[in-house]
C-alpha atoms as a PDB file:
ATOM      1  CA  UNK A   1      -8.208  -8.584  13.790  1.00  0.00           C
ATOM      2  CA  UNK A   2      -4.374  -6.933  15.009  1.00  0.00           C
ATOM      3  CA  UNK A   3      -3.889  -6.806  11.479  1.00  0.00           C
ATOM      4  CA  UNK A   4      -7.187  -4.655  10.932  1.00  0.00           C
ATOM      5  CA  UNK A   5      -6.240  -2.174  13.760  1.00  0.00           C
ATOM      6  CA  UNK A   6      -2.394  -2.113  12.366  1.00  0.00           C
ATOM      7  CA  UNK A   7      -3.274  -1.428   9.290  1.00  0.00           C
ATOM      8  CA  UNK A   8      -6.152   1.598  10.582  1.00  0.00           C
ATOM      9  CA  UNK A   9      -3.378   3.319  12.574  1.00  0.00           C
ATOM     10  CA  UNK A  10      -5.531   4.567  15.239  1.00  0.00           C
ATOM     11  CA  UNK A  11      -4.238   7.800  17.003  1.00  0.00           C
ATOM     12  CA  UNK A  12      -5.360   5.849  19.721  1.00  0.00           C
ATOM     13  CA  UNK A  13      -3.426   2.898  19.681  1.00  0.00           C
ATOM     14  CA  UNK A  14      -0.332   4.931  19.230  1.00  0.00           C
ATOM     15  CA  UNK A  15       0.885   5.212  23.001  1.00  0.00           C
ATOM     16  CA  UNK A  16      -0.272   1.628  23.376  1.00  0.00           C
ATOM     17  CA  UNK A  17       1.886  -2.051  23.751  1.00  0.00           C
ATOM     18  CA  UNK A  18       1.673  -3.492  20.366  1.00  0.00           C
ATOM     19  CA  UNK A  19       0.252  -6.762  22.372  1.00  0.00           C
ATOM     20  CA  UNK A  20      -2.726  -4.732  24.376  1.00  0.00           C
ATOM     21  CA  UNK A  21      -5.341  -4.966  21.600  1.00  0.00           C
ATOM     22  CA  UNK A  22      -4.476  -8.074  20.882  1.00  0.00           C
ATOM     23  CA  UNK A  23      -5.397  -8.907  24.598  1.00  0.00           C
ATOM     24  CA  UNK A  24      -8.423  -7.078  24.123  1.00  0.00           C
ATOM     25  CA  UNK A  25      -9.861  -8.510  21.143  1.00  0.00           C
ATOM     26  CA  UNK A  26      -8.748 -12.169  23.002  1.00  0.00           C
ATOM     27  CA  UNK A  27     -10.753 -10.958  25.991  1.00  0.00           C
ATOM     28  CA  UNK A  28     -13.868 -10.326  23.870  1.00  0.00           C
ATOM     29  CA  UNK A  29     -13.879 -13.466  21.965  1.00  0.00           C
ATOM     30  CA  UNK A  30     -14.050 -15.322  25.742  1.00  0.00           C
ATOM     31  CA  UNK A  31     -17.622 -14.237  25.941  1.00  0.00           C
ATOM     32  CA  UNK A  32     -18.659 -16.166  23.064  1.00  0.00           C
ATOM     33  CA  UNK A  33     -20.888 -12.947  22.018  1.00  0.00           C
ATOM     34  CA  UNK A  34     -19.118 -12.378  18.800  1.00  0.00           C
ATOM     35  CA  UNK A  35     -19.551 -15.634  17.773  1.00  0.00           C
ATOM     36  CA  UNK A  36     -23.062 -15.704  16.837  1.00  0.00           C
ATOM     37  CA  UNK A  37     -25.145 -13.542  19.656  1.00  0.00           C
ATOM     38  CA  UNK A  38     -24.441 -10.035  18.718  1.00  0.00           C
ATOM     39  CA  UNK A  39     -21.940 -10.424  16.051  1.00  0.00           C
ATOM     40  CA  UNK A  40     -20.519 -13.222  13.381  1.00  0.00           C
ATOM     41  CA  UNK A  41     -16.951 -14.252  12.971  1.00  0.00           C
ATOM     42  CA  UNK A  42     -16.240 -17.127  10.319  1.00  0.00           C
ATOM     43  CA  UNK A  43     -12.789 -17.920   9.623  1.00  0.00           C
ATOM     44  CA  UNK A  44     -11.015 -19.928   6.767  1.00  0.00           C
ATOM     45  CA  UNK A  45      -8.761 -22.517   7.736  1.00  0.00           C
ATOM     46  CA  UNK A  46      -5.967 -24.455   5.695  1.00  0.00           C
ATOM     47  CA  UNK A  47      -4.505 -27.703   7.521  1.00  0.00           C
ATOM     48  CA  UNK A  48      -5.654 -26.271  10.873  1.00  0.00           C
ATOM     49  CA  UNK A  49      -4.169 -22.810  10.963  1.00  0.00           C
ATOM     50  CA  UNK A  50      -6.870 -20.041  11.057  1.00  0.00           C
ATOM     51  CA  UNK A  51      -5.743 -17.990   7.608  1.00  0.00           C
ATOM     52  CA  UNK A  52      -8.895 -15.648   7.126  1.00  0.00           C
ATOM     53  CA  UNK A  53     -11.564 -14.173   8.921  1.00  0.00           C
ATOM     54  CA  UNK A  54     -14.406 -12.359   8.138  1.00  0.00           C
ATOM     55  CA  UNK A  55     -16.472 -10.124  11.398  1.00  0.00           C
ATOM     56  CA  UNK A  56     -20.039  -8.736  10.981  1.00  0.00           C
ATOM     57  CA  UNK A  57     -23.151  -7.855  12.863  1.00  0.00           C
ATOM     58  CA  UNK A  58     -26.421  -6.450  11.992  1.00  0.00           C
ATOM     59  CA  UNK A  59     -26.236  -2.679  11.898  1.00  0.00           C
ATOM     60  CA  UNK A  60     -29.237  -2.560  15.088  1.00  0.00           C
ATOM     61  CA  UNK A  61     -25.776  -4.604  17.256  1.00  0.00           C
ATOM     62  CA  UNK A  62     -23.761  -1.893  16.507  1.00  0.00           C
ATOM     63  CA  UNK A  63     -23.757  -0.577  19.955  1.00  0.00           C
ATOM     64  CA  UNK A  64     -23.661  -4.088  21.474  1.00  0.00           C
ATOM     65  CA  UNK A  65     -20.358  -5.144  19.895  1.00  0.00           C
ATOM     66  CA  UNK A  66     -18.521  -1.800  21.092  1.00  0.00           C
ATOM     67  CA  UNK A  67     -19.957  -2.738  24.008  1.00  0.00           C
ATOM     68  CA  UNK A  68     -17.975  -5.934  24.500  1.00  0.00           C
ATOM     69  CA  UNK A  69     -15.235  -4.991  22.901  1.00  0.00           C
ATOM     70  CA  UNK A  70     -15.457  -1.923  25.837  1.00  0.00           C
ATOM     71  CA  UNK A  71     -15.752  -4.408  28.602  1.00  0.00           C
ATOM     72  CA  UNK A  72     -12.547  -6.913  27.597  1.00  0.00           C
ATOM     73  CA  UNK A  73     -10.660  -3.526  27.512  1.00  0.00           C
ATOM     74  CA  UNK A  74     -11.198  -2.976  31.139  1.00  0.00           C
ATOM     75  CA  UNK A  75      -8.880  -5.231  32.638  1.00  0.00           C
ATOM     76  CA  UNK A  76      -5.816  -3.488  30.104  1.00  0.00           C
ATOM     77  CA  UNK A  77      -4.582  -0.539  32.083  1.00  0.00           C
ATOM     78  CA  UNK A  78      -3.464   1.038  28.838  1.00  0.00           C
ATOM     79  CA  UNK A  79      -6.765   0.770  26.764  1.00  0.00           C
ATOM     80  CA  UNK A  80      -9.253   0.773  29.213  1.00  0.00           C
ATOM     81  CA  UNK A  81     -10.147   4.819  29.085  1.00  0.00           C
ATOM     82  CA  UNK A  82      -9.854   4.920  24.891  1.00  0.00           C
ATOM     83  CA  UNK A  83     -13.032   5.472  23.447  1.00  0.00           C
ATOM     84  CA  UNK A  84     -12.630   3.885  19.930  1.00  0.00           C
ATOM     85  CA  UNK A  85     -15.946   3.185  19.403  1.00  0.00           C
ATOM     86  CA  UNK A  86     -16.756   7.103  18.770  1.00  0.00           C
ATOM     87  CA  UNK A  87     -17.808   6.918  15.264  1.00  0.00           C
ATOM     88  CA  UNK A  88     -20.412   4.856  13.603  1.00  0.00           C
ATOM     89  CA  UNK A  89     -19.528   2.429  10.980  1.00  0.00           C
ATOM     90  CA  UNK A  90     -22.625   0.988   9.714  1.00  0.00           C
ATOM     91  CA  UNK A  91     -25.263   2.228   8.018  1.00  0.00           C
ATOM     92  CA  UNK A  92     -28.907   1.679   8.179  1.00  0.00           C
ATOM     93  CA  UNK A  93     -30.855  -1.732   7.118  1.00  0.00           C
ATOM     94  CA  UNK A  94     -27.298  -3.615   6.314  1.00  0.00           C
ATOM     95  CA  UNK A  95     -25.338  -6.456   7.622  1.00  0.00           C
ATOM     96  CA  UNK A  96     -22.158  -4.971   8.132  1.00  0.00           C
ATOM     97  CA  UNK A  97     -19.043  -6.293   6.939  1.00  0.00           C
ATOM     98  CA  UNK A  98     -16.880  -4.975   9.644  1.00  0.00           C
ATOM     99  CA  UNK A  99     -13.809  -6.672   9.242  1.00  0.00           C
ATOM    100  CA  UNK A 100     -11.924  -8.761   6.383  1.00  0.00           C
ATOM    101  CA  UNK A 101      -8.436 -10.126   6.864  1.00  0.00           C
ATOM    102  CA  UNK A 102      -6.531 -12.976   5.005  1.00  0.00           C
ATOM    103  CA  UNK A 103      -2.559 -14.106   6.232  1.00  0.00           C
ATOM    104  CA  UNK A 104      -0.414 -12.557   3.347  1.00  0.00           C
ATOM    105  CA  UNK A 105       0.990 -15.882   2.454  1.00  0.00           C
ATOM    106  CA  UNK A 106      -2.551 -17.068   1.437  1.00  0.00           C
ATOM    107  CA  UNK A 107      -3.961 -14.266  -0.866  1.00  0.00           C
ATOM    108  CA  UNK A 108      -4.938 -14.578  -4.094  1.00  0.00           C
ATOM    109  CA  UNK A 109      -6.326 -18.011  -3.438  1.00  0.00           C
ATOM    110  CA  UNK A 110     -10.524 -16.452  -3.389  1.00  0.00           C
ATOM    111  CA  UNK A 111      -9.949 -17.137   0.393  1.00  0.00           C
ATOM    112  CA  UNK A 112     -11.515 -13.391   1.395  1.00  0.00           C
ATOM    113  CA  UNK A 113     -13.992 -13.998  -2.139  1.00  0.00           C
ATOM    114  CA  UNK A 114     -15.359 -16.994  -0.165  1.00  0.00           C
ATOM    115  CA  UNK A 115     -15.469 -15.523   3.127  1.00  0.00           C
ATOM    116  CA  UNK A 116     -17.571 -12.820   1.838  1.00  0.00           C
ATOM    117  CA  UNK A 117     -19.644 -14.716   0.262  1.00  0.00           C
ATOM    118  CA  UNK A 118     -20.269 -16.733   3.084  1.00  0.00           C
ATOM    119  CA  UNK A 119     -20.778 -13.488   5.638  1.00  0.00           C
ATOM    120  CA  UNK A 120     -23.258 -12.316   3.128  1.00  0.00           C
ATOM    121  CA  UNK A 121     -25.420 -15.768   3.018  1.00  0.00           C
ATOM    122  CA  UNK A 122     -25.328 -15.654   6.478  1.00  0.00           C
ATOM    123  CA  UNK A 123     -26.575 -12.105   6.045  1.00  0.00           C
ATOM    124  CA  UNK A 124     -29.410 -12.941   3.767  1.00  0.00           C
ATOM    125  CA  UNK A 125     -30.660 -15.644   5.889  1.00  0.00           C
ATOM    126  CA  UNK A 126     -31.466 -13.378   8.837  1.00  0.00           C
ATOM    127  CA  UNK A 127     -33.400 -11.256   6.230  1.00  0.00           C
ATOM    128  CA  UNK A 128     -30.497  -8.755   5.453  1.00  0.00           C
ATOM    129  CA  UNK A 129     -30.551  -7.387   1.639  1.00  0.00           C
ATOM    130  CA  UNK A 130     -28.128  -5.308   1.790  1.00  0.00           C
ATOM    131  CA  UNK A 131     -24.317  -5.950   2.994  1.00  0.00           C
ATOM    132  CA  UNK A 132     -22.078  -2.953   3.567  1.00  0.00           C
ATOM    133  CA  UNK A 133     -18.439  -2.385   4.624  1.00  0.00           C
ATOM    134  CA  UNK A 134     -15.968   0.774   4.790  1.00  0.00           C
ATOM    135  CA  UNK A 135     -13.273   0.287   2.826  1.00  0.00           C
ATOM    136  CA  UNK A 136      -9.885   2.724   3.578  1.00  0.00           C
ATOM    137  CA  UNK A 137      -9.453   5.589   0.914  1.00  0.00           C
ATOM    138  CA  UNK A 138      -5.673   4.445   1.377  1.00  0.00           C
ATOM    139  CA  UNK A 139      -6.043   0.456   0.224  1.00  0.00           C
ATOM    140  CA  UNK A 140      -6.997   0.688  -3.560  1.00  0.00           C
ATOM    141  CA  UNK A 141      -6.671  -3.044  -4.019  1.00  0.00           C
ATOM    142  CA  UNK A 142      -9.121  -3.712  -1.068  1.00  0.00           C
ATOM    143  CA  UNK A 143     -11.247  -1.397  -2.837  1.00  0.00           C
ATOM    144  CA  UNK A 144     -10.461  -2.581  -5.852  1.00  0.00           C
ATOM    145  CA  UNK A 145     -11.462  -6.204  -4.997  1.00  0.00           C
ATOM    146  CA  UNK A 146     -15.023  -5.312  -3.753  1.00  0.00           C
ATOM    147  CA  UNK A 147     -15.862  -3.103  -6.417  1.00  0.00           C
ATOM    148  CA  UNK A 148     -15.227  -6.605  -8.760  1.00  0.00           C
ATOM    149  CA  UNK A 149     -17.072  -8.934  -6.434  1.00  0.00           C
ATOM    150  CA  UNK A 150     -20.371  -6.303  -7.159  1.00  0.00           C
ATOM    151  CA  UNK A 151     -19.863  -4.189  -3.904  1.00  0.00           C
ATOM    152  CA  UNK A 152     -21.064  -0.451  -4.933  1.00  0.00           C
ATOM    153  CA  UNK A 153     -20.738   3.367  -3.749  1.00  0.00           C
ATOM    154  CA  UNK A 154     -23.151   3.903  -0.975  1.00  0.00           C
ATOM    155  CA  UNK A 155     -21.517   7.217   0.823  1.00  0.00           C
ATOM    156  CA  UNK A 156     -18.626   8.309   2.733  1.00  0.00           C
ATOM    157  CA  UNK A 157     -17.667   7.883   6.134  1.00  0.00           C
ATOM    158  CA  UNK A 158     -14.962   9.376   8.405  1.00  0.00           C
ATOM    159  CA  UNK A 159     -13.646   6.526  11.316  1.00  0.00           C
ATOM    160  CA  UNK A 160     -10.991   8.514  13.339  1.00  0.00           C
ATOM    161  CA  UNK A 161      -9.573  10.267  11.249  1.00  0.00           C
ATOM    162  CA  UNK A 162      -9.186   8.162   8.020  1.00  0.00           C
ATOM    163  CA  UNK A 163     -11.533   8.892   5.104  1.00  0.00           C
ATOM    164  CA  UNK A 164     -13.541   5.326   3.674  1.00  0.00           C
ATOM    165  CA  UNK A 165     -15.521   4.638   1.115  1.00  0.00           C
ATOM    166  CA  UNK A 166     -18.872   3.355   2.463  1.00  0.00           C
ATOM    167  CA  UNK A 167     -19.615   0.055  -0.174  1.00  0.00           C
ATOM    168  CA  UNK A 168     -23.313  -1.979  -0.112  1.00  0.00           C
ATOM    169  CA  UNK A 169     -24.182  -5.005  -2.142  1.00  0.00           C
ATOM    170  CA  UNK A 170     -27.003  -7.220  -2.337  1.00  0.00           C
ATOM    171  CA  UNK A 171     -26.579 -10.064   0.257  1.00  0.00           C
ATOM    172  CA  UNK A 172     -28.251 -12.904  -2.006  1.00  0.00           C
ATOM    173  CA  UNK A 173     -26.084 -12.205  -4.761  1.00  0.00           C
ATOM    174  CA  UNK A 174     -23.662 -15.208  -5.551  1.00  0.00           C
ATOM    175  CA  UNK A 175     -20.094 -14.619  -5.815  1.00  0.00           C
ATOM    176  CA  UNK A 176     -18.086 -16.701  -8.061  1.00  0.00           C
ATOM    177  CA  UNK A 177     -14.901 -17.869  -6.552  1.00  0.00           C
END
């Protein structure tokens, strides 16, 4: 997940210690919500060591995930005032794919092909047709690499003040690893 917000370079995160949303996201992972309640994380492990992760929630938890994320800020002096949950991600009647990270020493290996196509099982088996995600305007091969897995336009989206690509698929299609 640091390497999500890294790589989003949040105006807000700019005055902040590199290790405070770390801490944050830690904090929110101790109440278990984001594990199945509100929100799905799945992760892809090799020998052990966590190496991918995929994050998602119905679009209806949207406000329930910034909510916990909110609350494990408020124990960080430096975070605990930021409001970066101003902008909706998701769109309407969709699982969304919020976030999709694999370690750099383990890509290419169809580690983030299978973790998407395990997110969007999970999807379709609590009645979810549709999957969507926001991909950056500035990562091409992210883009580039959901477009090929079947992942279409469905709109645009501005998320601070970075311009994305809004993508859907259809969560019972298979993906072939």
């Amino acid at each position: 997940m640091s390497l999500i917000y890294d790589e989003m370079e949040l105006e807000e995160f700019e005055e902040v210690p590199d290790e405070d949303p770390q801490r944050m996201i830690e904090n929110a992972y101790q109440r278990r919500a984001l594990l199945g309640y509100v929100a799905t994380t799945l992760v892809a492990e090799v020998d052990g060591n966590v190496v991918g992760m995929a994050f998602g929630y119905p679009d209806s938890n949207e406000i329930a995930v910034n909510r916990v994320y909110e609350q494990a800020a408020q124990s960080i002096p430096s975070i605990k005032n930021i409001d970066f949950f101003a902008d909706p991600e998701s769109f309407d009647d969709e699982f969304y794919l919020d976030s999709l990270a694999v370690d750099s020493e383990y890509r290419g290996y169809g580690i983030a092909t299978k973790l998407i196509n395990a997110i969007s099982q999970h999807a379709h088996s609590l009645g979810y047709e549709t999957i969507g995600l926001n991909v950056d305007y500035e990562n091409p091969k992210a883009e580039r690499l959901y477009r090929r897995l079947g992942f279409e336009d469905a709109g645009h989206i501005m998320i601070g003040d970075h311009d994305y690509n809004h993508l859907q698929m259809e969560s019972n299609r298979e993906i072939l690893a």
